[in-house]
Protein backbone atom coordinates (compact mmCIF):
# COMPACT_ATOMS: atom_id res chain seq x y z
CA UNK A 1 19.40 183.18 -86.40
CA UNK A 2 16.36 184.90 -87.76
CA UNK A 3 16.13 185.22 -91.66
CA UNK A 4 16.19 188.47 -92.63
CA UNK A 5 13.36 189.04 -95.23
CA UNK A 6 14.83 192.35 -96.72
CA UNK A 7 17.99 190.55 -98.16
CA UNK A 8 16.16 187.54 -99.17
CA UNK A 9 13.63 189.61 -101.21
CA UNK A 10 16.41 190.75 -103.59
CA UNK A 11 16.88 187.36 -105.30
CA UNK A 12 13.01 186.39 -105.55
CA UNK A 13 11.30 187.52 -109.17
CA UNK A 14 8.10 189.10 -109.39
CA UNK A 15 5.07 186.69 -108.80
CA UNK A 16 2.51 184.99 -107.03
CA UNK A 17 3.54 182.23 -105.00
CA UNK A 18 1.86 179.13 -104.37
CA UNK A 19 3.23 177.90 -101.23
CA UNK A 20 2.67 174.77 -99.51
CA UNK A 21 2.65 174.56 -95.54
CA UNK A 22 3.01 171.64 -93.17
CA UNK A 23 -0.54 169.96 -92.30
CA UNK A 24 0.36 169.52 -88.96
CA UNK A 25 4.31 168.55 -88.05
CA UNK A 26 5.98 172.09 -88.78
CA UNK A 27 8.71 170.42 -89.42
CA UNK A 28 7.38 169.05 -93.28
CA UNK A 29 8.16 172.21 -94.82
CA UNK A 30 10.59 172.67 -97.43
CA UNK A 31 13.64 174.60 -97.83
CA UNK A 32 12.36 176.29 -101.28
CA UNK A 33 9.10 177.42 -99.14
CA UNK A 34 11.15 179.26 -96.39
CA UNK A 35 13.16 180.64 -98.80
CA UNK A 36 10.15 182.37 -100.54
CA UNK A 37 8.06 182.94 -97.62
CA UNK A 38 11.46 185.26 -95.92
CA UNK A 39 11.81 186.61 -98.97
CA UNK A 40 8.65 187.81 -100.23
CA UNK A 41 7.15 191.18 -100.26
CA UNK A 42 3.72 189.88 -98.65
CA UNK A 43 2.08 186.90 -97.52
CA UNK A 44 -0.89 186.68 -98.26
CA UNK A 45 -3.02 184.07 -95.43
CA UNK A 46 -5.66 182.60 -94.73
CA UNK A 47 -5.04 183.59 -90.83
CA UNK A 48 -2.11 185.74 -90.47
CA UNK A 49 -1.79 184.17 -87.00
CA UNK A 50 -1.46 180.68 -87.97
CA UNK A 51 1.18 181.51 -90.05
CA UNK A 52 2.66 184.14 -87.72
CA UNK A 53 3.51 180.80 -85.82
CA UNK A 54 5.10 178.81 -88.49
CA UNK A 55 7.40 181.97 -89.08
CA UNK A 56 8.21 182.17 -85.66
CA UNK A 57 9.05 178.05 -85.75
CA UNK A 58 11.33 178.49 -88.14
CA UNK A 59 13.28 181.77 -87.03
CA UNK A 60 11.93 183.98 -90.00
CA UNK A 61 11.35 188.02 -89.46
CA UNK A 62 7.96 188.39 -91.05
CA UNK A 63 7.42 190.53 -94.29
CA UNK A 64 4.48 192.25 -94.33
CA UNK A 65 1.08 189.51 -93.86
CA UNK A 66 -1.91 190.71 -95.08
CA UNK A 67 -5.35 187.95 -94.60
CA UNK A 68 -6.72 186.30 -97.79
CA UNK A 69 -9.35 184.30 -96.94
CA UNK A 70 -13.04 183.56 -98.87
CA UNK A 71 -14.80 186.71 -96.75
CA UNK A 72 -12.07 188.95 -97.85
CA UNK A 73 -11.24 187.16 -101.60
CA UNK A 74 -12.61 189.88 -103.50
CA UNK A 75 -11.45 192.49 -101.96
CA UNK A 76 -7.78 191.78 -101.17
CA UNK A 77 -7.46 190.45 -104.74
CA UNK A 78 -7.18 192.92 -106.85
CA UNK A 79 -5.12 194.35 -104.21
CA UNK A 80 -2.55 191.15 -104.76
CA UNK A 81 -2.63 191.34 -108.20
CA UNK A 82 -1.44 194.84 -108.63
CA UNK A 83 1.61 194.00 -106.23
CA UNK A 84 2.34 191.42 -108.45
CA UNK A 85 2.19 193.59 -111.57
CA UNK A 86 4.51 196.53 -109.77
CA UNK A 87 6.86 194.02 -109.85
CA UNK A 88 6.46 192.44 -105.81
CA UNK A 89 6.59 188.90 -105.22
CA UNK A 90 3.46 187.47 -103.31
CA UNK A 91 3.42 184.43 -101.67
CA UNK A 92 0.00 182.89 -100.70
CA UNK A 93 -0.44 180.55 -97.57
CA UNK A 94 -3.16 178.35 -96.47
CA UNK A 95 -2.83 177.42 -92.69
CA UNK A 96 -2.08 173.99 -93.60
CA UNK A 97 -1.31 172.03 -97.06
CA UNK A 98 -1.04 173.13 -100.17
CA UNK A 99 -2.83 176.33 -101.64
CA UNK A 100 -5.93 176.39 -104.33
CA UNK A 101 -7.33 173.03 -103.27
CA UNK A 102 -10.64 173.47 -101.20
CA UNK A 103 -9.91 176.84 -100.47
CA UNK A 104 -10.45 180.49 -102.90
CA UNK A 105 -6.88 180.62 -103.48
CA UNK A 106 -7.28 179.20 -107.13
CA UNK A 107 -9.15 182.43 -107.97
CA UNK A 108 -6.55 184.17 -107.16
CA UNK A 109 -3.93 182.27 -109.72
CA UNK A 110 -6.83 182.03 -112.31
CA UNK A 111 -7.14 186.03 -112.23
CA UNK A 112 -2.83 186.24 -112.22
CA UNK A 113 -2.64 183.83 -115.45
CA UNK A 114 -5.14 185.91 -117.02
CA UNK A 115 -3.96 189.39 -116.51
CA UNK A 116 -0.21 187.61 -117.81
CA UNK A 117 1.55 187.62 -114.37
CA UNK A 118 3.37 184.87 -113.26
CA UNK A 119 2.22 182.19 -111.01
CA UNK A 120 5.13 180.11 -108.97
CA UNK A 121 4.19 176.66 -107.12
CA UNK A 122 5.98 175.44 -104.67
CA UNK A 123 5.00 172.22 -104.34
CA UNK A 124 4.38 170.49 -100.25
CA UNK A 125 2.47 169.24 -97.89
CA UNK A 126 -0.60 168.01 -98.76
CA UNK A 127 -4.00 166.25 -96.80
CA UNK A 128 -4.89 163.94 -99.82
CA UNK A 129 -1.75 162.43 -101.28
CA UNK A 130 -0.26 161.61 -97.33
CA UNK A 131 -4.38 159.99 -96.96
CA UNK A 132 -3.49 158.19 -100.19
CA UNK A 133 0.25 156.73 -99.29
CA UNK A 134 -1.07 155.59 -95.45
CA UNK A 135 -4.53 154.07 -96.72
CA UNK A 136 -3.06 151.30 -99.13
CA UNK A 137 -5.74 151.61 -101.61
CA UNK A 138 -4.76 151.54 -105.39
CA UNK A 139 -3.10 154.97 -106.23
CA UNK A 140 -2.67 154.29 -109.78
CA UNK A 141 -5.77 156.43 -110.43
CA UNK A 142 -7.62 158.60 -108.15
CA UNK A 143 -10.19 161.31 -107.41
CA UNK A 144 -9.93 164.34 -104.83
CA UNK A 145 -13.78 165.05 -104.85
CA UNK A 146 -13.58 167.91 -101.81
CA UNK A 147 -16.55 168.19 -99.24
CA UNK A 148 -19.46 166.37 -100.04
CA UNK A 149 -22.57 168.31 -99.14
CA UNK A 150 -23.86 168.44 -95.37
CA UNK A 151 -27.20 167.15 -96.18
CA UNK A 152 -27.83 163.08 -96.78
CA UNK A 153 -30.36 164.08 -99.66
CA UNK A 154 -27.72 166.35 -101.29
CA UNK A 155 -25.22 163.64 -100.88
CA UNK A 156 -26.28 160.95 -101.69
CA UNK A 157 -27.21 162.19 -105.39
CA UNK A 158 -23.55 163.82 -105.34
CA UNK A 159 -22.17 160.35 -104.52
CA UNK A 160 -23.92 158.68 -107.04
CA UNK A 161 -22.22 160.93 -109.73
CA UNK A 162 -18.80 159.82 -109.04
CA UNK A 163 -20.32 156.57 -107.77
CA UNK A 164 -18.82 155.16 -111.56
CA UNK A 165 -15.74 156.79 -111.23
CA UNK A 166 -13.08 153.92 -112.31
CA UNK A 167 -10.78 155.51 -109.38
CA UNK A 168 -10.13 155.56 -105.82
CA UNK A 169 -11.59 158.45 -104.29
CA UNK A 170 -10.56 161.22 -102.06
CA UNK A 171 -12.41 163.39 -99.99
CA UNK A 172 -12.55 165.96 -96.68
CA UNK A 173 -14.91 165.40 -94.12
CA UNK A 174 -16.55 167.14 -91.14
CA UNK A 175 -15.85 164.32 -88.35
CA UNK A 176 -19.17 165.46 -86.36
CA UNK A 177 -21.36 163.79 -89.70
CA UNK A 178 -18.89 161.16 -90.46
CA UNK A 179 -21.27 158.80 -89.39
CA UNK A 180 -24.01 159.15 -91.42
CA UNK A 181 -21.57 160.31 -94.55
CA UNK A 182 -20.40 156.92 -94.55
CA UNK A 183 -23.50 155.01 -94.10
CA UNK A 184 -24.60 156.78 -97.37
CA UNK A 185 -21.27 155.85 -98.85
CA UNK A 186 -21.95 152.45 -98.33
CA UNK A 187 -25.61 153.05 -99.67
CA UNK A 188 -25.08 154.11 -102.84
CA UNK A 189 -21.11 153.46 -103.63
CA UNK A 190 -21.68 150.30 -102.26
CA UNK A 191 -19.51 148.67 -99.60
CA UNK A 192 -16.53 149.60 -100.79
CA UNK A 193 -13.08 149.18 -98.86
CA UNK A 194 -12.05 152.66 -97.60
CA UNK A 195 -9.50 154.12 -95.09
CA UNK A 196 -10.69 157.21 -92.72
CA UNK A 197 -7.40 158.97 -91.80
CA UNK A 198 -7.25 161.68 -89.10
CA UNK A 199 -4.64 163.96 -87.82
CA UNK A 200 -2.09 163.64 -90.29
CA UNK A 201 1.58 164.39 -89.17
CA UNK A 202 0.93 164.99 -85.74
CA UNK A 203 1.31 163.01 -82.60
CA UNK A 204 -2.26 161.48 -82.81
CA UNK A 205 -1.65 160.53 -86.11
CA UNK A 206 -4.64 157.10 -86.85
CA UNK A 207 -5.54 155.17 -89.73
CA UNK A 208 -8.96 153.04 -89.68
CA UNK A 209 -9.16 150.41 -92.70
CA UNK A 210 -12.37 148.83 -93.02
CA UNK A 211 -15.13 148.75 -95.63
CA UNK A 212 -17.46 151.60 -95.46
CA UNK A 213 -20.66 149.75 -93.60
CA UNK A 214 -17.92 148.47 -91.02
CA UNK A 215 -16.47 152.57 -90.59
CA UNK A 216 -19.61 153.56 -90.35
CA UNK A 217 -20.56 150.97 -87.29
CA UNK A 218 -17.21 151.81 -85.39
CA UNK A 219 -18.26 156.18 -85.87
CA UNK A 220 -21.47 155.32 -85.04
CA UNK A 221 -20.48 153.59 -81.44
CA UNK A 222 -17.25 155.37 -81.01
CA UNK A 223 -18.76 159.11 -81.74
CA UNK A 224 -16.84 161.69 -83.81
CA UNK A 225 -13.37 161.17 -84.04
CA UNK A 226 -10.88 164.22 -82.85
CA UNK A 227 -8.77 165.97 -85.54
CA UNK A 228 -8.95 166.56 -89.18
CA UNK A 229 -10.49 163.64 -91.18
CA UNK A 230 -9.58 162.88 -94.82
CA UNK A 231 -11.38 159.39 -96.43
CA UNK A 232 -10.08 157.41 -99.10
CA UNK A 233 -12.60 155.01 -100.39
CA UNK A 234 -11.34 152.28 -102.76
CA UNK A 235 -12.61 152.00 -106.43
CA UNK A 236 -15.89 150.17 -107.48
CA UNK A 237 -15.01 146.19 -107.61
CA UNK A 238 -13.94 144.66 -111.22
CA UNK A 239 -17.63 142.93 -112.63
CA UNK A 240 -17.99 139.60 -114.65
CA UNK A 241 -17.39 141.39 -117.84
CA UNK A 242 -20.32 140.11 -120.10
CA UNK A 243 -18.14 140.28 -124.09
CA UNK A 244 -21.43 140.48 -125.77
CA UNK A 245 -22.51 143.30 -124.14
CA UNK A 246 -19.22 144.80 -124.63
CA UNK A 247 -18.68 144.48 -128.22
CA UNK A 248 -22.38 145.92 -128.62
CA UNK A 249 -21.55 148.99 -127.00
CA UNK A 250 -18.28 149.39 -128.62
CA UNK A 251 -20.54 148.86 -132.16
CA UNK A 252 -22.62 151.79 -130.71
CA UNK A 253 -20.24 153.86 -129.59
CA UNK A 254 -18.18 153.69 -133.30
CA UNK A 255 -20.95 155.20 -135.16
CA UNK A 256 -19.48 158.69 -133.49
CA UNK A 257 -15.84 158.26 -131.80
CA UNK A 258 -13.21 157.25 -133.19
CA UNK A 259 -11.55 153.68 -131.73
CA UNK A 260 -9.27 155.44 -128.95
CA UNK A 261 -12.14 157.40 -127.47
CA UNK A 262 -14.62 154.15 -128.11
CA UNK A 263 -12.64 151.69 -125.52
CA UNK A 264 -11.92 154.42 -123.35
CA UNK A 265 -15.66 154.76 -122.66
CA UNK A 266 -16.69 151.19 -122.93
CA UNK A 267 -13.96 150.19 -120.67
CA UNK A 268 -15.47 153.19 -117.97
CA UNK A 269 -19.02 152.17 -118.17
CA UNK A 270 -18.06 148.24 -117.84
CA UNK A 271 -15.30 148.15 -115.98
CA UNK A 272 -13.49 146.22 -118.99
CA UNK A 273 -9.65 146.20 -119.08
CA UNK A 274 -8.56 149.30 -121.86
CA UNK A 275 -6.27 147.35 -123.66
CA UNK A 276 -8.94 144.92 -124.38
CA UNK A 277 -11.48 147.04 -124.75
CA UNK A 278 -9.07 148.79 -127.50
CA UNK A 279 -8.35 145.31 -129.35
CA UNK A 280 -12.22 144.66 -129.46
CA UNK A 281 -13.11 148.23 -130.67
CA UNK A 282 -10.20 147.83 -133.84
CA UNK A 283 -11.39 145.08 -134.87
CA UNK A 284 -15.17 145.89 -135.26
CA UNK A 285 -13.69 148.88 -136.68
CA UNK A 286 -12.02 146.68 -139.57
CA UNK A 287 -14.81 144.17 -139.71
CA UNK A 288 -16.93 147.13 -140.92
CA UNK A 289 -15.16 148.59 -143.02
């Protein structure tokens, strides 16, 4: 039976609503979600069609769906915002995952906090965390780094910002120039071990484990993969920590930050374990004082 959106509306408080949706099995939704997406005043989508279909999955009568996407962000905002303040309850959709990551939504919640209005998640779905529990790469620690740029110039230098990063990493990808992103993953990352995951959920559902040259060699043959591509590249590899040079830059670093913030950076720049990094720094703390 169909839920009726004008009797679930009564119970939901004013708000925007950060609602995640399925990546690809409809089915990976939660009950909180189709509670506030019947119940809302208006939806607010990034294509009121794609989510005309998961309401019709799930049997729910459609409030009102307006389209939010980046080519109508500034326009529909404000829009959204004085809903919210009227006292409406807005929920905000992406077609798939969950809202404000890689998408304009985030303005939208920045511009709600500020004017005081209150901002809802309801937590989901989401492309990066499934990539990260089917890759088996360290997940202690990681970095969702978006789209790197199209061109290899551009992204090469943007990979060798991050390329330091004591973290695995996370990113999107356009599966037409995963080729070449990986060979300059390889190139300046080094050759890292990485996992490119595509069509997450659904029936095709693949993972391909490999380091990044060896990825890049199968794309390369194999041609684009189908489906939506999400890479998880594992962090840089421990090196043959050199104490000298540590307690040197721990000396350095002392003459400014205090012993906490000290082995914290010592232990990023030389991949040095914290907690020893932390029992160096104290005690060329004491020895100079």
């Amino acid at each position: 039976m169909p839920i009726d959106s004008n009797t679930a509306s009564k119970s939901l408080a004013a708000g925007l609503y950060i609602v995640a949706t399925p990546i690809g099995n409809a089915r990976d939704i939660t009950l909180r979600a189709l509670d506030v997406l019947s119940g809302a005043n208006v939806i607010a989508a990034e294509d009121t069609r794609v989510t005309r279909r998961l309401l019709d999955i799930h049997g729910i009568k459609a409030p009102e769906i307006i389209r939010y996407d980046e080519h109508v962000a500034e326009r529909a905002r404000p829009i959204l915002l004085a809903r919210v303040a009227a006292g409406e309850a807005v929920a905000l959709a992406t077609d798939a995952g969950t809202p404000l990551v890689s998408d304009p939504g985030y303005r939208l919640a920045a511009a709600a906090i500020a004017e005081g209005l209150k901002v809802i998640p309801i937590p989901g779905a989401s492309a990066p965390l499934a990539a990260l529990a089917l890759a088996g790469l360290p997940s202690d620690r990681f970095l969702f780094a978006g789209f790197a740029p199209n061109k290899s110039g551009q992204r090469r230098k943007w990979l060798a910002e991050i390329a330091e990063t004591q973290a695995t990493l996370i990113l999107f990808e356009n599966a037409k120039r995963l080729a070449s992103s990986l060979n300059d993953m390889a190139a300046v990352l080094g050759d890292r071990q990485a996992c490119v995951t595509r069509e997450l959920t659904k029936l095709f559902e693949e993972a391909r484990r490999g380091t990044l040259s060896e990825l890049a060699g199968h794309y390369a043959e194999s041609g684009p993969p189908k489906g939506e591509v999400t890479l998880v590249i594992g962090p840089p590899e421990p090196v043959e920590l050199d104490e000298t040079a540590l307690d040197d830059l721990l000396a350095d670093l002392l003459n400014t930050l205090s012993v906490k913030d000290a082995a914290t950076q010592a232990a990023e720049r030389t991949g040095a374990p914290r907690k020893q990094a932390y029992q160096r720094a104290l005690a060329i703390k004491q020895d100079k004082v």
